[in-house]
C-alpha atoms as a PDB file:
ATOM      1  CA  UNK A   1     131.254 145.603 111.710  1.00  0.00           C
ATOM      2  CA  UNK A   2     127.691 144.760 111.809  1.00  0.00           C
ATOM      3  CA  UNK A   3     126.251 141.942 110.393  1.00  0.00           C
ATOM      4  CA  UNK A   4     124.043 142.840 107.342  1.00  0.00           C
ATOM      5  CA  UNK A   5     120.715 141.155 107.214  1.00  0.00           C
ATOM      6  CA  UNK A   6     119.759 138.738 105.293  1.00  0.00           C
ATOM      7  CA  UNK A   7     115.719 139.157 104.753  1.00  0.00           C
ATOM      8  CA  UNK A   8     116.785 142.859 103.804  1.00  0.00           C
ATOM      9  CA  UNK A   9     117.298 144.755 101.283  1.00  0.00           C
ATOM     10  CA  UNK A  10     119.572 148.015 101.230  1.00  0.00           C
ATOM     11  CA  UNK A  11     116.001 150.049 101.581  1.00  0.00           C
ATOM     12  CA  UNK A  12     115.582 148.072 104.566  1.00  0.00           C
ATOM     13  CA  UNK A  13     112.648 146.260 102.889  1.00  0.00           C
ATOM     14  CA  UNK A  14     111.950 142.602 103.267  1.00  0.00           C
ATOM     15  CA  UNK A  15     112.841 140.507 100.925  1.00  0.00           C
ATOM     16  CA  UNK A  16     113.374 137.089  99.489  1.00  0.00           C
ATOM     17  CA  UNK A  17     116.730 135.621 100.139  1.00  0.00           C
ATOM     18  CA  UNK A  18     118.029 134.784  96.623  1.00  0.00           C
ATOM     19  CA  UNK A  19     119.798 130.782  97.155  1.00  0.00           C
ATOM     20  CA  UNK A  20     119.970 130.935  93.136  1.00  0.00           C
ATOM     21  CA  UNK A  21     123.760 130.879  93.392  1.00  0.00           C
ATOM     22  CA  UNK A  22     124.058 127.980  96.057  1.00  0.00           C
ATOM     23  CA  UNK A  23     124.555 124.497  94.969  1.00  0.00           C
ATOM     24  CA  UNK A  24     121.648 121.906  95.399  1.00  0.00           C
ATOM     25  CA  UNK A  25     122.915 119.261  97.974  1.00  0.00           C
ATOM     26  CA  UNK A  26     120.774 116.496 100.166  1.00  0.00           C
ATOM     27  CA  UNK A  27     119.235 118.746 103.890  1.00  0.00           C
ATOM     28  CA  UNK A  28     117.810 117.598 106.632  1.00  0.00           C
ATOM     29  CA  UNK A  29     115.929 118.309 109.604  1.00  0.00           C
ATOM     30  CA  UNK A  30     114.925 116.972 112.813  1.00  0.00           C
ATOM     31  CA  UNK A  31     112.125 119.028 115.285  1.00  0.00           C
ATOM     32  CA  UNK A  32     110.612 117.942 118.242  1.00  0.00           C
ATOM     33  CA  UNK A  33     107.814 119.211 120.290  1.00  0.00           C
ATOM     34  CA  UNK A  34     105.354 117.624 122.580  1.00  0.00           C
ATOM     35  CA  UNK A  35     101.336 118.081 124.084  1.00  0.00           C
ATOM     36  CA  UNK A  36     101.230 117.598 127.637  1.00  0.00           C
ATOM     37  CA  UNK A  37      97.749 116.215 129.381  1.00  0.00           C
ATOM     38  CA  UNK A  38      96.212 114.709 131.641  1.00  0.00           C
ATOM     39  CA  UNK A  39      96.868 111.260 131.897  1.00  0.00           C
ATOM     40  CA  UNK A  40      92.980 110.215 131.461  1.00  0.00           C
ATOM     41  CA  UNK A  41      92.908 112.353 127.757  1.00  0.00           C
ATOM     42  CA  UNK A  42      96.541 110.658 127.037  1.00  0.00           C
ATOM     43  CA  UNK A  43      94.966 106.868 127.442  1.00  0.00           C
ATOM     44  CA  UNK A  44      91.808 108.081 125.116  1.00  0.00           C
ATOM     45  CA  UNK A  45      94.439 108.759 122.619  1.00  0.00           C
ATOM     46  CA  UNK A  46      96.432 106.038 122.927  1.00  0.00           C
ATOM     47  CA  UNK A  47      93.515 103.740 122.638  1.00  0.00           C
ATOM     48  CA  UNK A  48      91.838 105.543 119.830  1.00  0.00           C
ATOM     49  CA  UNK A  49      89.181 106.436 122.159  1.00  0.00           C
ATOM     50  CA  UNK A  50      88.796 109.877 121.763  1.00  0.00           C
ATOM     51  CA  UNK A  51      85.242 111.817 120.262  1.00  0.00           C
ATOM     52  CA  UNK A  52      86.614 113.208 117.334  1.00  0.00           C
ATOM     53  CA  UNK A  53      88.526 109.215 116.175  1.00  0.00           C
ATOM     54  CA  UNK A  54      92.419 108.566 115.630  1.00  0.00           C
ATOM     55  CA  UNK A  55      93.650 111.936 117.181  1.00  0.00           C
ATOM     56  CA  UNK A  56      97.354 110.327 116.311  1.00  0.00           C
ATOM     57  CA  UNK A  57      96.479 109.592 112.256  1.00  0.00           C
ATOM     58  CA  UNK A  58      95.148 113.412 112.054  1.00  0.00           C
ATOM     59  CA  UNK A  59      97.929 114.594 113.048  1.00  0.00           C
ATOM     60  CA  UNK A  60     100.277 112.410 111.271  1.00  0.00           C
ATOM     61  CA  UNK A  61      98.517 113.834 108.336  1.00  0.00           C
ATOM     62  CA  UNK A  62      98.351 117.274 109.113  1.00  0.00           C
ATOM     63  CA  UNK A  63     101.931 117.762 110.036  1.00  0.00           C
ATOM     64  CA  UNK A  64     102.997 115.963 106.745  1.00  0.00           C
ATOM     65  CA  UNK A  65     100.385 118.844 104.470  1.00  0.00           C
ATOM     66  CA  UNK A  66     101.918 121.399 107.070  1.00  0.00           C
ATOM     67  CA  UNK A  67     105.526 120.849 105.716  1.00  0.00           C
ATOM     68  CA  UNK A  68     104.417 120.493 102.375  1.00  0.00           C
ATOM     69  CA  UNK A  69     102.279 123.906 102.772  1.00  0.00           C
ATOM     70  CA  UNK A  70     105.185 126.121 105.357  1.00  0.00           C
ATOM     71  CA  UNK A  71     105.830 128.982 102.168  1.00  0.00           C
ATOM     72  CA  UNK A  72     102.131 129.379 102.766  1.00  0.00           C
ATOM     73  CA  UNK A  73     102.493 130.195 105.908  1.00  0.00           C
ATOM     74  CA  UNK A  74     106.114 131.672 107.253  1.00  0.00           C
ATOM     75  CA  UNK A  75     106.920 135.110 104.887  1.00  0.00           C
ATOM     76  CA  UNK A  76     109.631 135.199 102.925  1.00  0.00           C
ATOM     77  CA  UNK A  77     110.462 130.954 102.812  1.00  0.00           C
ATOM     78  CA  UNK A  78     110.928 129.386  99.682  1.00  0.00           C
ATOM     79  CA  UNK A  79     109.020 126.642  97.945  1.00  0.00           C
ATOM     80  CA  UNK A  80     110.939 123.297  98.519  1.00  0.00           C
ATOM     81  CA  UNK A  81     110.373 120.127  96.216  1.00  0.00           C
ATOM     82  CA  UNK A  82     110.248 117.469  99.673  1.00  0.00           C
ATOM     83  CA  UNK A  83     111.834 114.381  99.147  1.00  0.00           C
ATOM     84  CA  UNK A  84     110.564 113.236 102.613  1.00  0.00           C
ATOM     85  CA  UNK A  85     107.916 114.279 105.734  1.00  0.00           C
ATOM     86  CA  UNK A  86     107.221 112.106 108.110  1.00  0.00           C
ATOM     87  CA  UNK A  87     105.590 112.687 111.074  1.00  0.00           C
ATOM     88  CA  UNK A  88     106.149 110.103 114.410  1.00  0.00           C
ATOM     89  CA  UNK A  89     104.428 110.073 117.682  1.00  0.00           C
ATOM     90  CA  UNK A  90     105.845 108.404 121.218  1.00  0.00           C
ATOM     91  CA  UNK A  91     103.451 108.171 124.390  1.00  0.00           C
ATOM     92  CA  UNK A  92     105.277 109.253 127.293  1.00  0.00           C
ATOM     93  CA  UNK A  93     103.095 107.717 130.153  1.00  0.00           C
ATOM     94  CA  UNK A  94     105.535 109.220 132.912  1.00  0.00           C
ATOM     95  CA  UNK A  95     105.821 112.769 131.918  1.00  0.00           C
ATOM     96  CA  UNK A  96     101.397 112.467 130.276  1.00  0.00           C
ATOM     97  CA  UNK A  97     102.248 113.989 126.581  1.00  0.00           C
ATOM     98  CA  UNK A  98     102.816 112.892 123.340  1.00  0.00           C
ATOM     99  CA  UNK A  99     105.936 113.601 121.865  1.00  0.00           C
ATOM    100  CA  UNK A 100     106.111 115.156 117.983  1.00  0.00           C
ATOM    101  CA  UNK A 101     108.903 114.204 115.756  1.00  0.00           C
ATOM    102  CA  UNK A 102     109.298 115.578 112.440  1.00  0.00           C
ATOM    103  CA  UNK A 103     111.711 114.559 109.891  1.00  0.00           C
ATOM    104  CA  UNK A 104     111.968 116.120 106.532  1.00  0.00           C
ATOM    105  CA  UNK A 105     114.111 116.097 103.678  1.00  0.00           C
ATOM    106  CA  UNK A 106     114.536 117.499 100.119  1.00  0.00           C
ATOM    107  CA  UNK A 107     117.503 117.860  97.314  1.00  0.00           C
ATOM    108  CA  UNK A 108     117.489 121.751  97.118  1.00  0.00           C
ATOM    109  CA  UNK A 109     119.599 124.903  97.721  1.00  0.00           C
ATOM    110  CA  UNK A 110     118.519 125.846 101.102  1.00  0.00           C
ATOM    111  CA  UNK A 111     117.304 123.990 104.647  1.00  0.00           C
ATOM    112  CA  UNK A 112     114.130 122.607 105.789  1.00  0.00           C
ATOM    113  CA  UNK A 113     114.305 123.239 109.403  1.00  0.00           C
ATOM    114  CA  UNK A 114     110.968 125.628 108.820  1.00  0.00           C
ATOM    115  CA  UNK A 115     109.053 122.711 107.061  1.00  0.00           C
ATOM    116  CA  UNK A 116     110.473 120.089 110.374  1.00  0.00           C
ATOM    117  CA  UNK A 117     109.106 122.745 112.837  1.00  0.00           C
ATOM    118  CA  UNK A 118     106.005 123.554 110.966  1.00  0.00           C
ATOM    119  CA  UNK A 119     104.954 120.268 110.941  1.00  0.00           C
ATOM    120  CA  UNK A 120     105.896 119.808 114.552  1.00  0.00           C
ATOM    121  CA  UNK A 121     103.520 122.445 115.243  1.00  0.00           C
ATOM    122  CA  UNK A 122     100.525 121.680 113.257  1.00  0.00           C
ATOM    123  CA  UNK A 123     100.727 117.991 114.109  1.00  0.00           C
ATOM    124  CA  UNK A 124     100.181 119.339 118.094  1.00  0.00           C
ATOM    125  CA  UNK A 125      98.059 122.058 116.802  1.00  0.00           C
ATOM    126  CA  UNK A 126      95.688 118.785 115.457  1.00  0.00           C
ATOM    127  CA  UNK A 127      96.016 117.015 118.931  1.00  0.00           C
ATOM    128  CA  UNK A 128      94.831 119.685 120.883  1.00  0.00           C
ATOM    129  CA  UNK A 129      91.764 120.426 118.526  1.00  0.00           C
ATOM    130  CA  UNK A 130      91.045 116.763 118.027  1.00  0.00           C
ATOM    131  CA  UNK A 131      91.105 116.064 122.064  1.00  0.00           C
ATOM    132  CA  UNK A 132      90.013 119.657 123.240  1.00  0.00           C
ATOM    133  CA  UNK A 133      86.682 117.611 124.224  1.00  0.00           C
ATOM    134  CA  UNK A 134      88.427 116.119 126.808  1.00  0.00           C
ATOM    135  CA  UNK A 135      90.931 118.342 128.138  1.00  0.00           C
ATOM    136  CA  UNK A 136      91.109 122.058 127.459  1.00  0.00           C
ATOM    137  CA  UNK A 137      94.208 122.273 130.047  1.00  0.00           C
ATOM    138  CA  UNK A 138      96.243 120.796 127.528  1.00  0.00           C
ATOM    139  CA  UNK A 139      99.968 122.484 126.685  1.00  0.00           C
ATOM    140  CA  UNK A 140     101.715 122.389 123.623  1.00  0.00           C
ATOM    141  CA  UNK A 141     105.319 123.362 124.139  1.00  0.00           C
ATOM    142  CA  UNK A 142     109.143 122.229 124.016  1.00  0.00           C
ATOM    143  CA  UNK A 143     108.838 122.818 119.835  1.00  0.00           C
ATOM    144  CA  UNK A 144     113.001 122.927 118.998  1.00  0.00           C
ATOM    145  CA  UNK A 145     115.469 122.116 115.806  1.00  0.00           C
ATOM    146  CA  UNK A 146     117.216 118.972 117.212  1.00  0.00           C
ATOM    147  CA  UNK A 147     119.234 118.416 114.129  1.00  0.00           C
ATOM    148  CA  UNK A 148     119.957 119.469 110.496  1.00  0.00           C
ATOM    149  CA  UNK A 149     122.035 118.756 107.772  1.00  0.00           C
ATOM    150  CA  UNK A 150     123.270 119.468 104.324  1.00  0.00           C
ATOM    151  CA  UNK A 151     124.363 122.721 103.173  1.00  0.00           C
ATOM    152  CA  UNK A 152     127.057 125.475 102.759  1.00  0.00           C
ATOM    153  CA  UNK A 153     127.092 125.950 107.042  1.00  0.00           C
ATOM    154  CA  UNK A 154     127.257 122.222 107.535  1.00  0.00           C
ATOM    155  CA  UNK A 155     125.676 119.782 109.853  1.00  0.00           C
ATOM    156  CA  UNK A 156     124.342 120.645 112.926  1.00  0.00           C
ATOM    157  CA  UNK A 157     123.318 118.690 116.181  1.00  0.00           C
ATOM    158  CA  UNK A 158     121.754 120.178 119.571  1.00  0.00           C
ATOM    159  CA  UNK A 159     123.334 119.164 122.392  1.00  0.00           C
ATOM    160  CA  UNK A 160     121.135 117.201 125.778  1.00  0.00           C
ATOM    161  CA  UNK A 161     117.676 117.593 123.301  1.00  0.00           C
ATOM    162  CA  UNK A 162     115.738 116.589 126.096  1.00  0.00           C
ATOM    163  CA  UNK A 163     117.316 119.018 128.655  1.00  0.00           C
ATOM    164  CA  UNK A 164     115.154 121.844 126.358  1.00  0.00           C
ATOM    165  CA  UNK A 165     113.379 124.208 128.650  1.00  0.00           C
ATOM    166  CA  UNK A 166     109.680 123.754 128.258  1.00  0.00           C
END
């Protein structure tokens, strides 16, 4: 038996999934993404050196409004009250990238892993822009759910995060 979509009516129209029915509990999610560069952009960065200021607080920023903002931008997701965003940044000198983590959290009846990838996204979105002066070779990649929890499926954890293709 097939499994019936969710974002579907019986038309076959898109629609909102209704969560009306589910209980409110405590979710969570976890994303993780990175910019790679050259090593040269990385230490402008890391030394708030680069033309446009603190590439790192920019991003912070924008990956926070990003989760707050993701019904405005991904069809069909619902409007979460956030209880948390937070936005964190590791230099990885070895591998020349930043690494994005997003954490986000609310008390409602569905997940946040959109808001946790959104801001994952717009956060390296902001680094590229802010150090594009110095290094349009840039790539933004490796953007994955490591981790959510809460809800009617349960927890769940990805296995070797950093083994990720990308």
């Amino acid at each position: 038996m097939a499994q019936r979509l969710t974002h579907l009516d019986e038309q076959g129209r898109a629609t909102m999934v209704d969560v009306g029915d589910k209980k409110a509990t405590t979710r969570s999610a976890i994303a993780q993404g990175s910019v790679m560069m050259a090593a040269s952009t990385l230490a402008a960065i890391r030394d708030s050196q680069a033309p446009k200021g603190d590439v790192l607080a920019a991003a912070r920023i924008a990956g926070i409004m990003a989760a707050k903002r993701t019904p405005d931008l991904i069809p069909l997701c619902h409007t979460l009250l956030l209880t948390k965003a937070a936005v964190e940044f590791e230099i990885d000198e070895e591998q020349s990238r930043v690494v994005i983590t997003a954490l986000v959290r609310c008390q409602g009846q569905t997940g946040v892993e959109m808001e946790a990838l959104t801001a994952v996204s717009v956060a390296a979105l902001t680094i590229y822009d802010m150090a594009k002066a110095l290094d349009k070779t840039m790539v933004i990649g490796n953007i994955r759910l490591l981790e959510k929890r809460g809800g009617k499926s349960g927890d769940w954890l990805r296995k070797n995060a950093e083994s990720a293709p990308g």
